[in-house]
Protein backbone atom coordinates (compact mmCIF):
# COMPACT_ATOMS: atom_id res chain seq x y z
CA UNK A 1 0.00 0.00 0.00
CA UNK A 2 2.84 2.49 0.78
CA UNK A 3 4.42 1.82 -2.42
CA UNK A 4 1.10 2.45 -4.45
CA UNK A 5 0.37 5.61 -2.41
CA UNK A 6 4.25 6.76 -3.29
CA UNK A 7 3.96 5.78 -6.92
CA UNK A 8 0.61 8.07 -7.11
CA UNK A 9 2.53 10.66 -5.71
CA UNK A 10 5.30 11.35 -7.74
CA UNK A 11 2.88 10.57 -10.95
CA UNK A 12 0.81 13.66 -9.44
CA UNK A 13 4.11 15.46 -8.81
CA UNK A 14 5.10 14.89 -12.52
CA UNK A 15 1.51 15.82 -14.38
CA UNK A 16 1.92 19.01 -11.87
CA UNK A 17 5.00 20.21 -12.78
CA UNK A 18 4.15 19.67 -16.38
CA UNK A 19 1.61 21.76 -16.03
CA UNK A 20 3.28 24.38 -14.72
CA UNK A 21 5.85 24.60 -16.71
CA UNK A 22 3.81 25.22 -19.80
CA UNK A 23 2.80 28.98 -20.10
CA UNK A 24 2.10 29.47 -23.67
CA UNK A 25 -1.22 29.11 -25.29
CA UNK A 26 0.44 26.17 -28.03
CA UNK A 27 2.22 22.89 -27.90
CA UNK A 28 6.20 24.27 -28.23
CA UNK A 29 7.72 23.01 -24.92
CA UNK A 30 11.15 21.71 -25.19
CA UNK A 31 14.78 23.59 -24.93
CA UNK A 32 16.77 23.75 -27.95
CA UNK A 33 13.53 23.51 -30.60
CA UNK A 34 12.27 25.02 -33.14
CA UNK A 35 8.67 25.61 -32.74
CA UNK A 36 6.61 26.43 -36.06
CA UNK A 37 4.14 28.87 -36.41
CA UNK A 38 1.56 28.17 -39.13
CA UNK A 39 -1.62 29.30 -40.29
CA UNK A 40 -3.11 26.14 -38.96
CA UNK A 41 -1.59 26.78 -35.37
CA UNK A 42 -2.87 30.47 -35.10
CA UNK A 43 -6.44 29.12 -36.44
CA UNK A 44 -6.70 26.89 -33.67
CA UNK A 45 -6.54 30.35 -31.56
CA UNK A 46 -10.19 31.52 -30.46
CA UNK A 47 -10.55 34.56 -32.73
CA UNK A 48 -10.20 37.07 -29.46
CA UNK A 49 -7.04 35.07 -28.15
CA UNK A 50 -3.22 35.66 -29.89
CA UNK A 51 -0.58 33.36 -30.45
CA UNK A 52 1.71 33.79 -27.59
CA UNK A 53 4.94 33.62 -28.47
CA UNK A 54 6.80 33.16 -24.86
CA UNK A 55 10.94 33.28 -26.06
CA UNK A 56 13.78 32.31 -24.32
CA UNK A 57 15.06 29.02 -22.30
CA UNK A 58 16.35 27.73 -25.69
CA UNK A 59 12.99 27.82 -27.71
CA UNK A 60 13.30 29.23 -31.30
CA UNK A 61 10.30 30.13 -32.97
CA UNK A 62 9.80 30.23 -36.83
CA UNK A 63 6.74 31.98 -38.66
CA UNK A 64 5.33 30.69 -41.77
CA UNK A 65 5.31 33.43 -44.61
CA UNK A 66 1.86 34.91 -44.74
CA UNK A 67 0.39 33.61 -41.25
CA UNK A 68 -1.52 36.56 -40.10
CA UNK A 69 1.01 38.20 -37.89
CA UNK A 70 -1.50 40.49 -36.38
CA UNK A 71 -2.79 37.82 -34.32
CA UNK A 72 0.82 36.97 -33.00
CA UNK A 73 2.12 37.96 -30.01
CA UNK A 74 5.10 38.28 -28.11
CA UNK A 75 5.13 38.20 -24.27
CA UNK A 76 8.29 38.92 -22.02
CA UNK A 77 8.83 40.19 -18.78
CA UNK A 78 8.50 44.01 -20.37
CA UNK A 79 4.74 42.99 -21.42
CA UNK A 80 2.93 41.99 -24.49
CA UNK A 81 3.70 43.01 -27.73
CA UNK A 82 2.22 42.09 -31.38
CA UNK A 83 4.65 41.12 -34.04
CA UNK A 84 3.06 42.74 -37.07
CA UNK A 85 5.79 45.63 -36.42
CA UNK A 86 8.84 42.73 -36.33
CA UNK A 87 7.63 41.41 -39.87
CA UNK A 88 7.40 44.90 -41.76
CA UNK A 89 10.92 45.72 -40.35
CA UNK A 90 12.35 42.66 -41.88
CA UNK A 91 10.64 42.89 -45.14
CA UNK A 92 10.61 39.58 -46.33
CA UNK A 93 6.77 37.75 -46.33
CA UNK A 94 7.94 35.27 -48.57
CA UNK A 95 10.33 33.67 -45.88
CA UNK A 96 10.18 32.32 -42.93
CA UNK A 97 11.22 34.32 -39.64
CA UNK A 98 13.09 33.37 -36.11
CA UNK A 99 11.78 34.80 -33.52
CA UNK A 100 13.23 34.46 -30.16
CA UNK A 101 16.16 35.27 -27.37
CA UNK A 102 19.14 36.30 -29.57
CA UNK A 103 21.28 33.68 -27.56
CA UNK A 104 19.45 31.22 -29.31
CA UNK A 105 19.07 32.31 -32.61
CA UNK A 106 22.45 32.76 -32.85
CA UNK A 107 24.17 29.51 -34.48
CA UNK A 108 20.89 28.94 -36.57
CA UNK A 109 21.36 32.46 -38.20
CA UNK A 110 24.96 32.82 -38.02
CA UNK A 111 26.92 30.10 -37.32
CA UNK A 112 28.57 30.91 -33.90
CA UNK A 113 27.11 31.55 -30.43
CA UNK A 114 25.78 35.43 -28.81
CA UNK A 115 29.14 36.97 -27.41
CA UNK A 116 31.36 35.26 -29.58
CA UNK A 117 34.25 37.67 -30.58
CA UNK A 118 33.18 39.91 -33.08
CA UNK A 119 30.47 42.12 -31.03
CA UNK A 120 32.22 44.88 -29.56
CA UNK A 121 29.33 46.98 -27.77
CA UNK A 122 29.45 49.84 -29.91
CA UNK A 123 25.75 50.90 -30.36
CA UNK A 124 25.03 54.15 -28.78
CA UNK A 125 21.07 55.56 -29.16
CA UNK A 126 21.17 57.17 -32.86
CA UNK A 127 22.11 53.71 -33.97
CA UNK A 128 26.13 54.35 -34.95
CA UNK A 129 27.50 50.74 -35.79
CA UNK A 130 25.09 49.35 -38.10
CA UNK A 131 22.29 49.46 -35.97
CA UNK A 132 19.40 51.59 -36.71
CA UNK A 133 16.39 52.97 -35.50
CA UNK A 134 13.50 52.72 -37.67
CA UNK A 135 10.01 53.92 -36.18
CA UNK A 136 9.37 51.61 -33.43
CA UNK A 137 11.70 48.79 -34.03
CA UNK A 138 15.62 48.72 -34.22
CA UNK A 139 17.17 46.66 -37.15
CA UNK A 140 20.78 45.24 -37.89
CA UNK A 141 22.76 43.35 -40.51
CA UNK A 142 25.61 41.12 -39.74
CA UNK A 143 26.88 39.25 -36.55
CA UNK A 144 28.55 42.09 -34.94
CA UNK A 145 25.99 44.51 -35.48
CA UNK A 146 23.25 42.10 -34.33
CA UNK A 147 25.27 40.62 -31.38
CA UNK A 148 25.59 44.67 -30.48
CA UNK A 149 22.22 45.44 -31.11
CA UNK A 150 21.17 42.16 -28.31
CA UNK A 151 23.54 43.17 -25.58
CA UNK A 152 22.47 47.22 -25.90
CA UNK A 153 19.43 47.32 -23.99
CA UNK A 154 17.71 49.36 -26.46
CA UNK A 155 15.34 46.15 -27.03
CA UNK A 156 12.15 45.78 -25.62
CA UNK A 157 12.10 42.38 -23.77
CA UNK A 158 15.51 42.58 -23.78
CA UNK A 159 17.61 39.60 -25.63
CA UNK A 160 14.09 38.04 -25.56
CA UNK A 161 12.59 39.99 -28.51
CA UNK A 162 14.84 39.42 -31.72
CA UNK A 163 13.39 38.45 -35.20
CA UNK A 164 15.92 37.28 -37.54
CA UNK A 165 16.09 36.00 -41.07
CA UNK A 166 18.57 32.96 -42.17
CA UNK A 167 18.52 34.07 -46.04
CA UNK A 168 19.37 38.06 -45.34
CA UNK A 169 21.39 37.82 -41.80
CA UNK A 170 19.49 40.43 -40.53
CA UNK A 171 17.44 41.14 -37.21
CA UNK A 172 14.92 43.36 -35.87
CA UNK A 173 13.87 44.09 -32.14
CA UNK A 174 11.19 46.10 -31.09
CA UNK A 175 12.42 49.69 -29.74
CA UNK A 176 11.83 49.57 -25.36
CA UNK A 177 10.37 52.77 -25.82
């Protein structure tokens, strides 16, 4: 009887923390993934509910050209943000987009890891050293300028709140203020 009463336990224990650990309103839940975001996904949504997009602790997400990014949104500890402003910064509908914490988007964009030699903390607020202010979103080209652009603070989210695309090597954040 004891040993049922433990195994029932930790089974609880388990299905709780699972629980609990999941935040977001979609099935994404594992470190180091790539979640995708499809049309399909976000039509799953209720119409009044987003698509929370919840970045960081290695999860990598990747919007499908044309989804309707008006009804995606990205939560960090700053608040609650939709993306629509992300994917006009980029420019590119026709490919997909990473969104996520810069740390992990890294090696998938540019081959090497956030902090890596090559990002020498240059950006000062009119956006000398490639990055630049456009409207309400900051944008950058490159490694350095991108690995500048995370560690600046100018972000809102902070590292949390980079879009990037593979084919062009470039990233947007949205501006803190």
């Amino acid at each position: 009887m004891k040993k049922f009463i433990l195994a029932l336990t930790l089974v609880g224990l388990a299905l709780g923390m699972s629980v609990a650990q999941k935040t977001s309103n979609h099935d994404c839940a594992c470190k180091d993934c790539l979640c995708e975001v499809t049309a399909e996904k976000i039509a799953q949504q209720s119409a009044s509910k987003p698509f929370l997009i919840e970045p960081g602790k290695g999860m990598v997400y990747q919007l499908a050209p044309g989804i309707d990014y008006s009804r995606v949104h990205l939560r960090t500890s700053a608040g609650e943000r939709s993306v629509s402003n992300l994917v006009k910064a980029l420019g590119t509908p026709n490919d997909p987009i990473l969104l996520g914490a810069f740390s992990d988007m890294s090696v998938r964009v540019f081959g090497q890891k956030a902090g890596d030699a090559g990002g020498f903390n240059q950006i000062d607020r009119s956006g000398v050293s490639g990055a630049k202010r456009d409207g309400p979103t900051w944008g950058c080209k490159g490694y350095k300028d991108c690995n500048d652009l995370d560690r600046s603070g100018l972000c809102f989210g902070g590292s949390n709140g980079m879009s990037c695309n593979p084919k062009t090597h470039s990233c947007v954040c949205l501006a803190k203020d």
